[in-house]
C-alpha atoms as a PDB file:
ATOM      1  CA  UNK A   1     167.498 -55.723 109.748  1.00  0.00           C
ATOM      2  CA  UNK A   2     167.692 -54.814 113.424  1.00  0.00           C
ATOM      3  CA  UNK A   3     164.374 -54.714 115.700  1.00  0.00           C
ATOM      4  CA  UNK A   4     162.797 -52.409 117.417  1.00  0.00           C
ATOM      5  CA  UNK A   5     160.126 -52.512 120.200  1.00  0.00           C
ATOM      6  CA  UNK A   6     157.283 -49.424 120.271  1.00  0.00           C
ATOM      7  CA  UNK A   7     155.729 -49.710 123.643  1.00  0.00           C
ATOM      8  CA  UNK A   8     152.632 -47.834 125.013  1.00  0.00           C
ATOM      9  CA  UNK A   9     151.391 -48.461 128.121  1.00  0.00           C
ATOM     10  CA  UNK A  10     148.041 -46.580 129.214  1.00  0.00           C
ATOM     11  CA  UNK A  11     147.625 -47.710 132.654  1.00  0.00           C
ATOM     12  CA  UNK A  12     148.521 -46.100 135.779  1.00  0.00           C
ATOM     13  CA  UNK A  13     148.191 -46.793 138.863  1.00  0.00           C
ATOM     14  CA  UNK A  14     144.590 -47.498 138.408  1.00  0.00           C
ATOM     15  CA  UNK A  15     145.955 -50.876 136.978  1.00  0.00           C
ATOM     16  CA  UNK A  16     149.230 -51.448 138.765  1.00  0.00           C
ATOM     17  CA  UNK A  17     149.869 -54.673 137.274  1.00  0.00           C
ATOM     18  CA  UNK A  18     149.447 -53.453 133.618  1.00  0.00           C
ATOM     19  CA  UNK A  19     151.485 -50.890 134.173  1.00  0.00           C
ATOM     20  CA  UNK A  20     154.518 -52.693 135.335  1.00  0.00           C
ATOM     21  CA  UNK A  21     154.480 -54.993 133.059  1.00  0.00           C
ATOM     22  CA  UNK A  22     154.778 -52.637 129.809  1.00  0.00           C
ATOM     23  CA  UNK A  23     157.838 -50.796 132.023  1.00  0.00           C
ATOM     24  CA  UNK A  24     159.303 -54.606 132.907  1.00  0.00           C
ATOM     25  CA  UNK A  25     159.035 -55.669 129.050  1.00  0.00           C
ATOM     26  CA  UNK A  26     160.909 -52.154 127.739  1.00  0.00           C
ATOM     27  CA  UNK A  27     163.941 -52.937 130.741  1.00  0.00           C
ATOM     28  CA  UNK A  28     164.270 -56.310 129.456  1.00  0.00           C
ATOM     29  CA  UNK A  29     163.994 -55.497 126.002  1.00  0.00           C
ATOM     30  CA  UNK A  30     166.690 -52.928 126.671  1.00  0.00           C
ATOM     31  CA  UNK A  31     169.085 -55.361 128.421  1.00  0.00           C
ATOM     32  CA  UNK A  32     168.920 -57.349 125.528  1.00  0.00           C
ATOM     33  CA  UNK A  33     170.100 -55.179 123.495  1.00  0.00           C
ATOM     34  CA  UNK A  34     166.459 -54.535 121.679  1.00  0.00           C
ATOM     35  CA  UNK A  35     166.402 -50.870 120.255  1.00  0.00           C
ATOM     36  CA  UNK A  36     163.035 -49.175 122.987  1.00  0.00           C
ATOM     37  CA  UNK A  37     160.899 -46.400 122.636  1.00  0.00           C
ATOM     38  CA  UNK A  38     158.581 -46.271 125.306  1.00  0.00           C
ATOM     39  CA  UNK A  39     155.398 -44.245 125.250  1.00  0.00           C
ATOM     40  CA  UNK A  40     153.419 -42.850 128.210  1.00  0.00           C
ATOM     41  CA  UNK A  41     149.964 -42.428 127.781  1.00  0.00           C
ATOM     42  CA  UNK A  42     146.522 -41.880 129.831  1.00  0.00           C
ATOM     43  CA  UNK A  43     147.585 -42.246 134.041  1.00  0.00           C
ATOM     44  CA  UNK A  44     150.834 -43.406 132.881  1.00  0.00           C
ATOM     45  CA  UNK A  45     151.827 -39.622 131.521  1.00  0.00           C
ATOM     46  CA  UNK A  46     152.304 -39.031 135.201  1.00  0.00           C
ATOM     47  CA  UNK A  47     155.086 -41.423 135.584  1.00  0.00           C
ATOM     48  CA  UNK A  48     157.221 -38.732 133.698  1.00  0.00           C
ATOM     49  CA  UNK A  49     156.787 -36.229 136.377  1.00  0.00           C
ATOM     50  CA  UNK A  50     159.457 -36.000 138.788  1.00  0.00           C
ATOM     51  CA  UNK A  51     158.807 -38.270 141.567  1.00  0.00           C
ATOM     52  CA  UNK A  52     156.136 -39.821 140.497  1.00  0.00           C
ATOM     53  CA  UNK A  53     157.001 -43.005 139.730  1.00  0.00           C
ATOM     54  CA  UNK A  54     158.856 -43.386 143.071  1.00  0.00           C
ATOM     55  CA  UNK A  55     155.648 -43.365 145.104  1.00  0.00           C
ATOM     56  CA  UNK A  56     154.088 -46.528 142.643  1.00  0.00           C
ATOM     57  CA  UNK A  57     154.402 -49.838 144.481  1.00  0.00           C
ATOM     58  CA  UNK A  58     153.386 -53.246 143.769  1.00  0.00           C
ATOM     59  CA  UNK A  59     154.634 -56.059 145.577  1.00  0.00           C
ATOM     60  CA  UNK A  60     156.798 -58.405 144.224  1.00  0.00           C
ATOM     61  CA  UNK A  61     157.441 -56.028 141.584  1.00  0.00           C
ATOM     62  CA  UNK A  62     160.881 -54.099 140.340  1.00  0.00           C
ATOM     63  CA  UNK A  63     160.686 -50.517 141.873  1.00  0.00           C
ATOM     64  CA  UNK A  64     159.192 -48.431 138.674  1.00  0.00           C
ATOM     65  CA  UNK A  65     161.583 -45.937 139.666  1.00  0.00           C
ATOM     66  CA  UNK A  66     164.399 -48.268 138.315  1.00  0.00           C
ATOM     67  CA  UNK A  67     162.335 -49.477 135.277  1.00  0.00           C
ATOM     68  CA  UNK A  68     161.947 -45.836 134.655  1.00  0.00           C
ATOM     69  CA  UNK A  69     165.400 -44.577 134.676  1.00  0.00           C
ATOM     70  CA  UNK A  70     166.892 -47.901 133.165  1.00  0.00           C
ATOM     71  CA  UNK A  71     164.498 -46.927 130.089  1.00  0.00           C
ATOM     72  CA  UNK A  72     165.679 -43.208 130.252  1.00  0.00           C
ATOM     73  CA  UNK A  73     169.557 -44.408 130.116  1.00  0.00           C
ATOM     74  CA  UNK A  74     169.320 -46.691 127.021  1.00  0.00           C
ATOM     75  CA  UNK A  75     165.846 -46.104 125.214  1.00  0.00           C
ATOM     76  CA  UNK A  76     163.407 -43.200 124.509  1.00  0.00           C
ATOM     77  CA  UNK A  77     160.304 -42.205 126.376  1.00  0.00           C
ATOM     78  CA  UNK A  78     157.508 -40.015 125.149  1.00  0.00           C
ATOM     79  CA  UNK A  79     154.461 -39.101 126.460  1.00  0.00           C
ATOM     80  CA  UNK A  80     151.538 -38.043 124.193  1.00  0.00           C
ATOM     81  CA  UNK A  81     150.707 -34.804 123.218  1.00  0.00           C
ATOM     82  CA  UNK A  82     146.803 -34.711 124.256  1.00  0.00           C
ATOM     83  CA  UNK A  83     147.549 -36.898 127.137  1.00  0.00           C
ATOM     84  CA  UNK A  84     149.703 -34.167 128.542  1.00  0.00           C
ATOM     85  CA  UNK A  85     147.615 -31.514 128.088  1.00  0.00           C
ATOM     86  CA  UNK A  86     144.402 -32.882 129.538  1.00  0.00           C
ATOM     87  CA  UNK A  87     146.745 -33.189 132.600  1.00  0.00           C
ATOM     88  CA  UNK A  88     147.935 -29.325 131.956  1.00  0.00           C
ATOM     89  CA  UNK A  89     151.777 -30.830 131.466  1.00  0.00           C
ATOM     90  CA  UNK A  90     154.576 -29.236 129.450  1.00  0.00           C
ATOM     91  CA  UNK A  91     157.503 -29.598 128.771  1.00  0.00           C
ATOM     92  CA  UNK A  92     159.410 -27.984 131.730  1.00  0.00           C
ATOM     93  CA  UNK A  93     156.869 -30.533 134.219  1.00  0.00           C
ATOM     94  CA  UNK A  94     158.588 -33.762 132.685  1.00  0.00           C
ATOM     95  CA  UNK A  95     161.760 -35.364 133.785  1.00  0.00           C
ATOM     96  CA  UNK A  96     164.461 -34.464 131.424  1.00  0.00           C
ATOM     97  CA  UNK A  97     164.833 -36.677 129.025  1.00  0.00           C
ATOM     98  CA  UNK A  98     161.038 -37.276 128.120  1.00  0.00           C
ATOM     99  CA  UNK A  99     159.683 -35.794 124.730  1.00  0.00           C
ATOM    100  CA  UNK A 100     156.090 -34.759 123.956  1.00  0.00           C
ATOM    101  CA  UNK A 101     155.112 -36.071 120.663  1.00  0.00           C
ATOM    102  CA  UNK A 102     151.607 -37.088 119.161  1.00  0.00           C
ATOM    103  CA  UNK A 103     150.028 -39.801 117.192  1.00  0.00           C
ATOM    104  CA  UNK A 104     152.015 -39.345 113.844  1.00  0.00           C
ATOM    105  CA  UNK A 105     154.982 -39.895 115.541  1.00  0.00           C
ATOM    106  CA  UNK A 106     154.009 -42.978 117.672  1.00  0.00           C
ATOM    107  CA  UNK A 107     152.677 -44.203 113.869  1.00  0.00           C
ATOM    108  CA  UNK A 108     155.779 -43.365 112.628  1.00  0.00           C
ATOM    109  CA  UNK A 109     157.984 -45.539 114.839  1.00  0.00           C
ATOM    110  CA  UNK A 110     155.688 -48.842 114.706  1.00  0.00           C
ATOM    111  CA  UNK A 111     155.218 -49.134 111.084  1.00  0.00           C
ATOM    112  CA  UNK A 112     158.914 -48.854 111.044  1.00  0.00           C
ATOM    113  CA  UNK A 113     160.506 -51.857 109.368  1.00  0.00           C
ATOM    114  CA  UNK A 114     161.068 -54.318 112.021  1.00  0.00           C
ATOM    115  CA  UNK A 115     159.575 -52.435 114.482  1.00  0.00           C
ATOM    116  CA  UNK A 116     157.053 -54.359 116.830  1.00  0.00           C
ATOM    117  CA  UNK A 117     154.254 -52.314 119.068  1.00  0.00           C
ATOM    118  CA  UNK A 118     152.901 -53.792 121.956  1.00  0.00           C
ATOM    119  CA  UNK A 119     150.186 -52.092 123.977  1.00  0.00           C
ATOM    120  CA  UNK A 120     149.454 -52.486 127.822  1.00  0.00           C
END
C-alpha cells in the first residue's frame, strides 16, 4: 500500500506561522518520496496567484516561494472551488499548474486508502 498525504492549509498571511508550516510539511513530505496533494483554501487561495507567495515572509522560515514551486514540481495543488470565487478567481488568475476543485474531490483524496489529511 503506498501513502499519501492530503493537506489543506486555510491560513494566510493572517497566520504566517500556520501557513508555513502546512507548505513546510507537503516539501518534506515530497522529498521523501510521500505521494502530496496540497489544497489551498480561505487567505491561502491567494498563494496560487502569480506572485503572491513571493511577497509572504516570515523569518527564519523557507521562502514560500520555494515551498510553493517545490510542491508544484512533484505534488498537486488545488485550491477550492468557493474559496476562489468569493475572491472572484478563475482559472486563467492561478499559476499554471493549480486546479480548482471542490469538496467531493478533497473527500475523495483523504478517504483514499492510505491516504492521511492533515489540516493547518
Amino acid at each position: 500500500m503506498s501513502r499519501s498525504l492530503v493537506i489543506k492549509v486555510t491560513a494566510g498571511e493572517d497566520a504566517p506561522e500556520r501557513c508555513n508550516q502546512a507548505f513546510t510539511v507537503a516539501a518534506a513530505a515530497l522529498a521523501s518520496g510521500v505521494d502530496v496533494s496540497l489544497w489551498l483554501t480561505g487567505e491561502a487561495t491567494w498563494f496560487a496567484v502569480p506572485g503572491r507567495a513571493e511577497t509572504f515572509e516570515l523569518p527564519h522560515a523557507a521562502p514560500l516561494a520555494d515551498l510553493l514551486a517545490s510542491v508544484l514540481a512533484a505534488g498537486r495543488m488545488t485550491v477550492c472551488t468557493q474559496c476562489a470565487a468569493r475572491r472572484e478567481l478563475g482559472q486563467n488568475d492561478l499559476i499554471d499548474g493549480v486546479r480548482i476543485a471542490g469538496a467531493p474531490t478533497f473527500v475523495e483524496e483523504s478517504i483514499r486508502e492510505g491516504a492521511q489529511a492533515l489540516v493547518y
